[in-house]
C-alpha atoms as a PDB file:
ATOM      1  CA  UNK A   1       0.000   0.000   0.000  1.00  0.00           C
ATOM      2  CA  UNK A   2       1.500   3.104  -1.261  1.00  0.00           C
ATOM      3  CA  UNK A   3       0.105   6.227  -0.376  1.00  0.00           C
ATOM      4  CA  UNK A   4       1.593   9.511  -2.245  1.00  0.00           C
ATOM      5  CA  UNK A   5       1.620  12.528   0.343  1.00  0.00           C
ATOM      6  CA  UNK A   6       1.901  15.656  -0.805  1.00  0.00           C
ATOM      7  CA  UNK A   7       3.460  18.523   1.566  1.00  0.00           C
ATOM      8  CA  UNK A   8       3.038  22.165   1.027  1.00  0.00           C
ATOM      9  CA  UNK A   9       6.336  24.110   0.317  1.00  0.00           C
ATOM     10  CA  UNK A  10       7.443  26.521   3.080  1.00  0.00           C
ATOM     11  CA  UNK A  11       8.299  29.675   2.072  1.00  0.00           C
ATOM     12  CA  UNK A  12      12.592  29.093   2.411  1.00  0.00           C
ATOM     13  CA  UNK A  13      12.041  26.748  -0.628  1.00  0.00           C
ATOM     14  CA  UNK A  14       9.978  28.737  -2.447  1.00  0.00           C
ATOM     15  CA  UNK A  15      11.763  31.493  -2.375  1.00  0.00           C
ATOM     16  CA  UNK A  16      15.191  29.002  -3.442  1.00  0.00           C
ATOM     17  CA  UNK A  17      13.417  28.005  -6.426  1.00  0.00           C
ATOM     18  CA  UNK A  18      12.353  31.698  -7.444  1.00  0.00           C
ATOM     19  CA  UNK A  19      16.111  32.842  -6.531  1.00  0.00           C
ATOM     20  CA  UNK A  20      17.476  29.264  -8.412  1.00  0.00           C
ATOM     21  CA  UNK A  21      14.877  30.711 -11.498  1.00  0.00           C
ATOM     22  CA  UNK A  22      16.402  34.226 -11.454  1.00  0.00           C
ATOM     23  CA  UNK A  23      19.637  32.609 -11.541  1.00  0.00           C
ATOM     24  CA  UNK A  24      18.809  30.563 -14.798  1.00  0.00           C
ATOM     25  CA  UNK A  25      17.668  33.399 -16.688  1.00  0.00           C
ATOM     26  CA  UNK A  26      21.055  35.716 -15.853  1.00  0.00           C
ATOM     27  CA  UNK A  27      22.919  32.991 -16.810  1.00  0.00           C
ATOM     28  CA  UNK A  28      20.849  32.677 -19.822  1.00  0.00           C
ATOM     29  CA  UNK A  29      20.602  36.692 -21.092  1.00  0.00           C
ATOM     30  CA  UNK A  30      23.889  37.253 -21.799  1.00  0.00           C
ATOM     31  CA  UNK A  31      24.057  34.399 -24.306  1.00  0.00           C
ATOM     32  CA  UNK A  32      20.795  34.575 -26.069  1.00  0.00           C
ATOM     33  CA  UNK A  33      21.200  36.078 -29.121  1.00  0.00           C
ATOM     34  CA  UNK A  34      18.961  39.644 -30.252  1.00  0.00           C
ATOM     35  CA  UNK A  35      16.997  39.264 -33.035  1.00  0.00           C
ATOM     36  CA  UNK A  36      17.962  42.589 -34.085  1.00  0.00           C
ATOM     37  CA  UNK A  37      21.705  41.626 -34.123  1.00  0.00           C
ATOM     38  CA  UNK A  38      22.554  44.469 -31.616  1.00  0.00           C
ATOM     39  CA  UNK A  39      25.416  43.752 -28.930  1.00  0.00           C
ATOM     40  CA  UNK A  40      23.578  46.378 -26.517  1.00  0.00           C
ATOM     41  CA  UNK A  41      24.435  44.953 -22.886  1.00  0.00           C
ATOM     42  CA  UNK A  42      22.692  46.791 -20.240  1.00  0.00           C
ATOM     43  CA  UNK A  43      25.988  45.941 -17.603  1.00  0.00           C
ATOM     44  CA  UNK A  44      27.395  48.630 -20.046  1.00  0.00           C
ATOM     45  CA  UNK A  45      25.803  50.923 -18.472  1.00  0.00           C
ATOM     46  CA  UNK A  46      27.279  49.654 -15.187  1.00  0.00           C
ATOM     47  CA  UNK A  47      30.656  48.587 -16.758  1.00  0.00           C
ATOM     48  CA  UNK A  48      33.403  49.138 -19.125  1.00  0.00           C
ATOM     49  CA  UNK A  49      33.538  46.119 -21.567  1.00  0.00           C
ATOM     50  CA  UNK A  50      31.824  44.064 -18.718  1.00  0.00           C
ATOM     51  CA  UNK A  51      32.788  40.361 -18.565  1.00  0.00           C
ATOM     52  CA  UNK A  52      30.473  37.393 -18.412  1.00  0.00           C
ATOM     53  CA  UNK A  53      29.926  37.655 -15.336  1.00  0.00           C
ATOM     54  CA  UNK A  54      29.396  41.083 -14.842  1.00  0.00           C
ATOM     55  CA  UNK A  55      26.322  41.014 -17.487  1.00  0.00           C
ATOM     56  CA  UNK A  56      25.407  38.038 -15.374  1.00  0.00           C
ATOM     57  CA  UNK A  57      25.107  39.866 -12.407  1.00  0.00           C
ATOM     58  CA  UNK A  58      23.440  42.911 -13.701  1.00  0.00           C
ATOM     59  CA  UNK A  59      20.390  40.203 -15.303  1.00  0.00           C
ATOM     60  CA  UNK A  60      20.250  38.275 -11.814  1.00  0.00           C
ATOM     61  CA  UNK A  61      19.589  41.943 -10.334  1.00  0.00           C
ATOM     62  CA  UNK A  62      17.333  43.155 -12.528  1.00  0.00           C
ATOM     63  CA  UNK A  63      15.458  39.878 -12.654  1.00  0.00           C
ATOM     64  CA  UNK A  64      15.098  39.691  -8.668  1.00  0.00           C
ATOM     65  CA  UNK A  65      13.783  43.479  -8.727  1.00  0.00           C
ATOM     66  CA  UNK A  66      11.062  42.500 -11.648  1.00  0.00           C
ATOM     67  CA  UNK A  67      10.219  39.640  -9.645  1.00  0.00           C
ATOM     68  CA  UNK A  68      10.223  42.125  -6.144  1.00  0.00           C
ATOM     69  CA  UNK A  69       7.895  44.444  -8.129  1.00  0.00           C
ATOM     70  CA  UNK A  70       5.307  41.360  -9.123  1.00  0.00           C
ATOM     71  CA  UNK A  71       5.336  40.198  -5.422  1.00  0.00           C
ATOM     72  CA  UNK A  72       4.514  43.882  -4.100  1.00  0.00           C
ATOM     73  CA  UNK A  73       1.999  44.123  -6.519  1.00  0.00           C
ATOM     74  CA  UNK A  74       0.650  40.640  -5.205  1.00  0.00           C
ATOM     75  CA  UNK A  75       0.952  41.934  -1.791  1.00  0.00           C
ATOM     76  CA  UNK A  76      -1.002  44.765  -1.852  1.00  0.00           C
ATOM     77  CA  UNK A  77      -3.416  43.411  -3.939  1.00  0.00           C
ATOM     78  CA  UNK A  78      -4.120  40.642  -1.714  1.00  0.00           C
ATOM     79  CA  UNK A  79      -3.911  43.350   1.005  1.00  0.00           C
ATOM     80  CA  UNK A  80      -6.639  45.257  -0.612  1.00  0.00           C
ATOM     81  CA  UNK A  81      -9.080  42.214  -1.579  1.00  0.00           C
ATOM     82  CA  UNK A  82      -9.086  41.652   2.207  1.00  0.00           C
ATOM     83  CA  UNK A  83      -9.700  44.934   3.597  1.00  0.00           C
ATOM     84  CA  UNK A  84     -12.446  45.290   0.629  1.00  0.00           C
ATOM     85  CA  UNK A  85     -13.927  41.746   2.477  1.00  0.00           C
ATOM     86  CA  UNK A  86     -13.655  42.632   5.712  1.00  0.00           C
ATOM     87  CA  UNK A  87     -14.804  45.785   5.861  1.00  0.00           C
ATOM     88  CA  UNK A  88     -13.448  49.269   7.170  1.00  0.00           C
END
């Protein structure tokens, strides 16, 4: 008798897959080729001839504060839907 159990996630892992997620797509940017053929980095606005890793960086960063944006817009929302439930 095999019973599958499934557990909820706690937040700690959650928040290491989002951050393991974020970490994928730097890794990712500077490598994916434009479909406009530019070589536009945006860690050259940070950087002088940035490396690899400093264009990784710079897309790790800028993903986390996209994805800090989305959860503050989550947060209030659900913030809001509450108080508009519950009353004054």
């Amino acid at each position: 008798m095999s019973e599958s159990r499934r557990r909820e996630l706690t937040v700690w892992e959650i928040i290491l897959i989002v951050e393991f997620i974020a970490l994928l797509i730097g890794l990712a940017m500077p490598i994916t080729p434009s479909k406009t053929g530019g070589d536009f980095s945006l860690a050259d606005w940070f950087f002088d001839d940035p490396s690899y890793f400093q264009e990784v960086l710079v897309y790790f960063l800028l993903t986390n504060l996209v994805l800090g944006l989305l959860a503050l817009t989550a947060l209030a929302y659900t913030y809001l839907e509450r108080r508009r439930q519950n009353g004054p």
